[in-house]
C-alpha atoms as a PDB file:
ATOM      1  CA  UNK A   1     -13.343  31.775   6.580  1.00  0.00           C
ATOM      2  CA  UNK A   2     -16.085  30.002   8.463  1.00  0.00           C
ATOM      3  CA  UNK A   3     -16.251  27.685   5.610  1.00  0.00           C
ATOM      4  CA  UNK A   4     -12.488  26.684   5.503  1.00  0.00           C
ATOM      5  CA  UNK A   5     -13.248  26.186   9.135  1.00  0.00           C
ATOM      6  CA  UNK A   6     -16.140  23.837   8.725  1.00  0.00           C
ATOM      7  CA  UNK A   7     -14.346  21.984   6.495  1.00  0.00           C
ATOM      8  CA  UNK A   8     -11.192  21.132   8.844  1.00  0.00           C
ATOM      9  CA  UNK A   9     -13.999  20.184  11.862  1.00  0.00           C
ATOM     10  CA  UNK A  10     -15.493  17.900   8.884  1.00  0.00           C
ATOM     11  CA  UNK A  11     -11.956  16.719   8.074  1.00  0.00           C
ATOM     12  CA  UNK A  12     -11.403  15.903  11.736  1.00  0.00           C
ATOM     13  CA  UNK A  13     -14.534  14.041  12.244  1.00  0.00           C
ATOM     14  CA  UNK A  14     -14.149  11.706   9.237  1.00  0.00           C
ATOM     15  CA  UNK A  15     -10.514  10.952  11.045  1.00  0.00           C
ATOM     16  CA  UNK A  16     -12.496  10.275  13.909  1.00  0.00           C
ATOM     17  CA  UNK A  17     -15.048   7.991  12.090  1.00  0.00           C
ATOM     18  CA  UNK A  18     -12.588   6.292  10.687  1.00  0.00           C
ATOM     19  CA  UNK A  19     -10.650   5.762  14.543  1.00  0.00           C
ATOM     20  CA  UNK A  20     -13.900   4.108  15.521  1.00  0.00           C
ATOM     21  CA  UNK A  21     -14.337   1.612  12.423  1.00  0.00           C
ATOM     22  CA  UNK A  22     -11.161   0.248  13.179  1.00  0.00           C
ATOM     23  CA  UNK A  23     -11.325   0.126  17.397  1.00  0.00           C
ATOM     24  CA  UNK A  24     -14.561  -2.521  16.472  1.00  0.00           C
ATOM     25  CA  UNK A  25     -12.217  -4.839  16.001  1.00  0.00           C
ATOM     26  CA  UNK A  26     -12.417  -5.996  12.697  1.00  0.00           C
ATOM     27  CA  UNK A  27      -9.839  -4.453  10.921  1.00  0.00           C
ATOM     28  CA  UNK A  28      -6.250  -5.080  11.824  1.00  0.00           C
ATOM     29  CA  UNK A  29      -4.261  -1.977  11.644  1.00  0.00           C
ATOM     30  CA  UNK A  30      -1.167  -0.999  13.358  1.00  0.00           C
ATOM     31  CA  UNK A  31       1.417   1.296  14.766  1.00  0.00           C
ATOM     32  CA  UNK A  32       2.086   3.340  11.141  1.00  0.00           C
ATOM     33  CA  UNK A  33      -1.584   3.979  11.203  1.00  0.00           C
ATOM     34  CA  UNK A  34      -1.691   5.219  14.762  1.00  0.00           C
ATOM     35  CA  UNK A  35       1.111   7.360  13.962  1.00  0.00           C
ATOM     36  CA  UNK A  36      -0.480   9.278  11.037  1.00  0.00           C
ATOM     37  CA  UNK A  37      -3.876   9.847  12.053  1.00  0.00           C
ATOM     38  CA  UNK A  38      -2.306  11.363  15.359  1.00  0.00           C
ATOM     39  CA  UNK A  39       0.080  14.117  13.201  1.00  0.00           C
ATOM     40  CA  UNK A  40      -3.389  13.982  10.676  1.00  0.00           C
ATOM     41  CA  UNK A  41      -5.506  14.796  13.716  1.00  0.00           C
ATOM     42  CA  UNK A  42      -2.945  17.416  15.283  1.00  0.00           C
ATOM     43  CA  UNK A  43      -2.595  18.924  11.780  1.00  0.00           C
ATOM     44  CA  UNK A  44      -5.693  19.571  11.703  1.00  0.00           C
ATOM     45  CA  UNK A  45      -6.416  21.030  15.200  1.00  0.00           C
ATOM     46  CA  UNK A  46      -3.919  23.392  14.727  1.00  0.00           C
ATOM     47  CA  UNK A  47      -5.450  24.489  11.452  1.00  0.00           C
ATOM     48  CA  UNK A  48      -8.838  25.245  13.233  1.00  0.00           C
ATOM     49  CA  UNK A  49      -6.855  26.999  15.592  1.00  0.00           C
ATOM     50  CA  UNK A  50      -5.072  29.083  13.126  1.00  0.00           C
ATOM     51  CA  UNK A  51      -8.660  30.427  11.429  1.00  0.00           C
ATOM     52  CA  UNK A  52     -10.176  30.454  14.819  1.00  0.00           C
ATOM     53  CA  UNK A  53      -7.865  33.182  15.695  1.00  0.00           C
ATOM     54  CA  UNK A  54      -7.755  35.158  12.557  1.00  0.00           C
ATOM     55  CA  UNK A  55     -11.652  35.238  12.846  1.00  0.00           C
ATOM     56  CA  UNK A  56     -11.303  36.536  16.617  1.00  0.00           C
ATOM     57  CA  UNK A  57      -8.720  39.262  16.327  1.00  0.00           C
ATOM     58  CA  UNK A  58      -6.409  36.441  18.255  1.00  0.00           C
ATOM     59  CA  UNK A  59      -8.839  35.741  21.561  1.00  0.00           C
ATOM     60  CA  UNK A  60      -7.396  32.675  21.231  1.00  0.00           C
ATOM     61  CA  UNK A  61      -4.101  32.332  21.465  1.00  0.00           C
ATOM     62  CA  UNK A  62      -3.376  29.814  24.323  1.00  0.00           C
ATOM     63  CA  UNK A  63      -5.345  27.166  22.292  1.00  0.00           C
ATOM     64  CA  UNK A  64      -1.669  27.019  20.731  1.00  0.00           C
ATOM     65  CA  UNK A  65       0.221  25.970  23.667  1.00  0.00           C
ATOM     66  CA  UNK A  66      -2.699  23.610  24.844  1.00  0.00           C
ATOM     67  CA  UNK A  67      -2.874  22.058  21.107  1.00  0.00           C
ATOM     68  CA  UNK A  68       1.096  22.178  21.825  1.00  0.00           C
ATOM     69  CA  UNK A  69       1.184  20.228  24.978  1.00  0.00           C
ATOM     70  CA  UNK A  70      -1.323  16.892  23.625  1.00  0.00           C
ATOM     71  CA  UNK A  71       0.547  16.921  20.506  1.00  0.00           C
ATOM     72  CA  UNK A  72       3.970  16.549  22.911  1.00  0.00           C
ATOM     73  CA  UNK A  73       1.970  13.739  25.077  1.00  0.00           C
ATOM     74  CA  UNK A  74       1.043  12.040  22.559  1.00  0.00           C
ATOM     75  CA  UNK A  75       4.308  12.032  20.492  1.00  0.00           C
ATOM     76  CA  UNK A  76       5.641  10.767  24.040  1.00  0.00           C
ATOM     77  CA  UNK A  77       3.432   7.434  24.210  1.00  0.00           C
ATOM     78  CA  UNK A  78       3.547   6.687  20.851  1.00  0.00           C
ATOM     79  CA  UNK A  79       7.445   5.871  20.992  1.00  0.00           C
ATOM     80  CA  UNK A  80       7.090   3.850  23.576  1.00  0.00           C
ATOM     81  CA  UNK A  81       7.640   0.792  21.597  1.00  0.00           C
ATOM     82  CA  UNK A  82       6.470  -2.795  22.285  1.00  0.00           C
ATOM     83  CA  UNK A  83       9.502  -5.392  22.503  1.00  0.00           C
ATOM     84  CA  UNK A  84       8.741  -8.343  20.065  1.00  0.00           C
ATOM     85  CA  UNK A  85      10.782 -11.353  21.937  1.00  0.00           C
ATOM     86  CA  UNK A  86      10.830 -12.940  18.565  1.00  0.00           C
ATOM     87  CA  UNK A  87      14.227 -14.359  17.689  1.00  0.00           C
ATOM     88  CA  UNK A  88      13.836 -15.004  14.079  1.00  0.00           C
ATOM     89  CA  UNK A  89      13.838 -12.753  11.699  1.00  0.00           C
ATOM     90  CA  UNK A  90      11.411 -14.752   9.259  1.00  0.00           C
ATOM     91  CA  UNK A  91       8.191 -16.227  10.309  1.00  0.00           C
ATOM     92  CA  UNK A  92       6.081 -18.618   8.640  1.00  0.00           C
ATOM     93  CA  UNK A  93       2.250 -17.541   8.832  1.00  0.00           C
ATOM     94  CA  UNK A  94       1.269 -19.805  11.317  1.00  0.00           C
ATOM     95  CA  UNK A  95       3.083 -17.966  14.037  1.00  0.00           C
ATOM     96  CA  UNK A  96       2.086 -14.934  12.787  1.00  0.00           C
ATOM     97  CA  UNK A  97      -1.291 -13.301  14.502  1.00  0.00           C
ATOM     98  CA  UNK A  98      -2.596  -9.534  14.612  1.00  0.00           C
ATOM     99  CA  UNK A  99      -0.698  -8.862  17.937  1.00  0.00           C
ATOM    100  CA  UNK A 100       2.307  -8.652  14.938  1.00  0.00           C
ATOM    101  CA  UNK A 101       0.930  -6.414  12.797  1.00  0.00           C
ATOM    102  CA  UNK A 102       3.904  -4.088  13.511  1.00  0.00           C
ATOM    103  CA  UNK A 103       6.748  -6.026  12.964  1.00  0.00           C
ATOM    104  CA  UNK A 104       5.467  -7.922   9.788  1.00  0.00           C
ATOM    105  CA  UNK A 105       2.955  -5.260   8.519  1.00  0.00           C
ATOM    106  CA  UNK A 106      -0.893  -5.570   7.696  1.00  0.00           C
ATOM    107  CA  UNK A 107      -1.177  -8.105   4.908  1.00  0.00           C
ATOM    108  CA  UNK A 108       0.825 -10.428   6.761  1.00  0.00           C
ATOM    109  CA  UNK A 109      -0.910  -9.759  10.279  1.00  0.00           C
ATOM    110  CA  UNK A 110      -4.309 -10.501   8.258  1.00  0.00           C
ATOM    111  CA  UNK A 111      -2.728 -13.875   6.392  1.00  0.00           C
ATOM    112  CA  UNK A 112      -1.535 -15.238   9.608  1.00  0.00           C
ATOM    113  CA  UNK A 113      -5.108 -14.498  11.479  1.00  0.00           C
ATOM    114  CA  UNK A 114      -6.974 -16.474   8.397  1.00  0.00           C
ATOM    115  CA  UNK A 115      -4.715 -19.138   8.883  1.00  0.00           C
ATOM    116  CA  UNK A 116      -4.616 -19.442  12.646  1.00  0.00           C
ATOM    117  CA  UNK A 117      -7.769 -17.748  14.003  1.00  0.00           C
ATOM    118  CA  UNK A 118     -10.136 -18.774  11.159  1.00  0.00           C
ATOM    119  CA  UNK A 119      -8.478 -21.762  10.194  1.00  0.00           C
ATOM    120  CA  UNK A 120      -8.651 -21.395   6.721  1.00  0.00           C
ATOM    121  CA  UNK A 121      -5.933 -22.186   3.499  1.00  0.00           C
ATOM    122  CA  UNK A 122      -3.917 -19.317   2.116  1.00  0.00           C
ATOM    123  CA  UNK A 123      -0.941 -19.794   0.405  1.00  0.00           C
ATOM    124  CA  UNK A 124       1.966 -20.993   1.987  1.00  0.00           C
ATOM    125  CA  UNK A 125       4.566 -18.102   2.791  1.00  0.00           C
ATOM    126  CA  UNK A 126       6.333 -16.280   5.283  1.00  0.00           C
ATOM    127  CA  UNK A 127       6.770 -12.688   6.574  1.00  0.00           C
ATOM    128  CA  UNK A 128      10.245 -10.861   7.549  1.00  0.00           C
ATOM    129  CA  UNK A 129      10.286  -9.919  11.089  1.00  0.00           C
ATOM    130  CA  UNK A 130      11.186  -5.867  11.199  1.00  0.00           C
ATOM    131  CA  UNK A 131       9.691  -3.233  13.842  1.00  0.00           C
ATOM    132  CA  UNK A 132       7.486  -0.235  12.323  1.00  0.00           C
ATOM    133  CA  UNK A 133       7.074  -1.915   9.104  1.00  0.00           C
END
């Protein structure tokens, strides 16, 4: 049991490691990936909580409703959705940067930085304009 339990805190941590690699700032990465390592994370919270309280003869039992109440916040700010005021469904790369990245996706988002930011070729092409691609 304790085992199974170290393993979900390890599973949680590498989630974790991973949430600070990208908020460096040098991966783009957007709303879809927000998404799952929140139900990831949550997932595996409530798995901890699960053993926790078969270990414990169920000492813990309001961790449920605690886990229950962040999972509901955060559920409640992630769809809250940013309004793109873009018009056009298809955008070229050059007015594409990684403030985009969830209405034309990661590839894209990255392709339009190079070009832009880093002013560097990449083949000419365009991304379609669609929210929580």
């Amino acid at each position: 049991m304790l085992q199974g339990l170290a393993h979900l805190h390890e599973d949680n941590l590498n989630i974790i490691t991973d949430i600070e690699q990208k908020l460096q700032g040098q991966l783009i990465f957007g709303m879809a990936y927000v998404r799952t390592v929140s139900a990831r994370t949550v997932f595996h919270a409530l798995r901890m909580i699960k053993s926790l309280n078969a270990m414990s003869g169920n000492r813990y039992l309001p961790l449920f409703d605690s886990l229950e109440r962040i999972n509901i916040h955060i559920k409640t700010e992630l769809e809250k959705r940013k309004v793109l005021p873009a018009t056009e469904f298809v955008l070229p790369y050059s007015q594409i940067d990684k403030e985009k990245v969830d209405w034309v996706g990661g590839k894209s988002a990255n392709l339009g930085e190079v070009l832009t930011k880093a002013h560097l070729p990449i083949p000419e092409g365009f991304a379609i304009n669609g929210p929580g691609l």
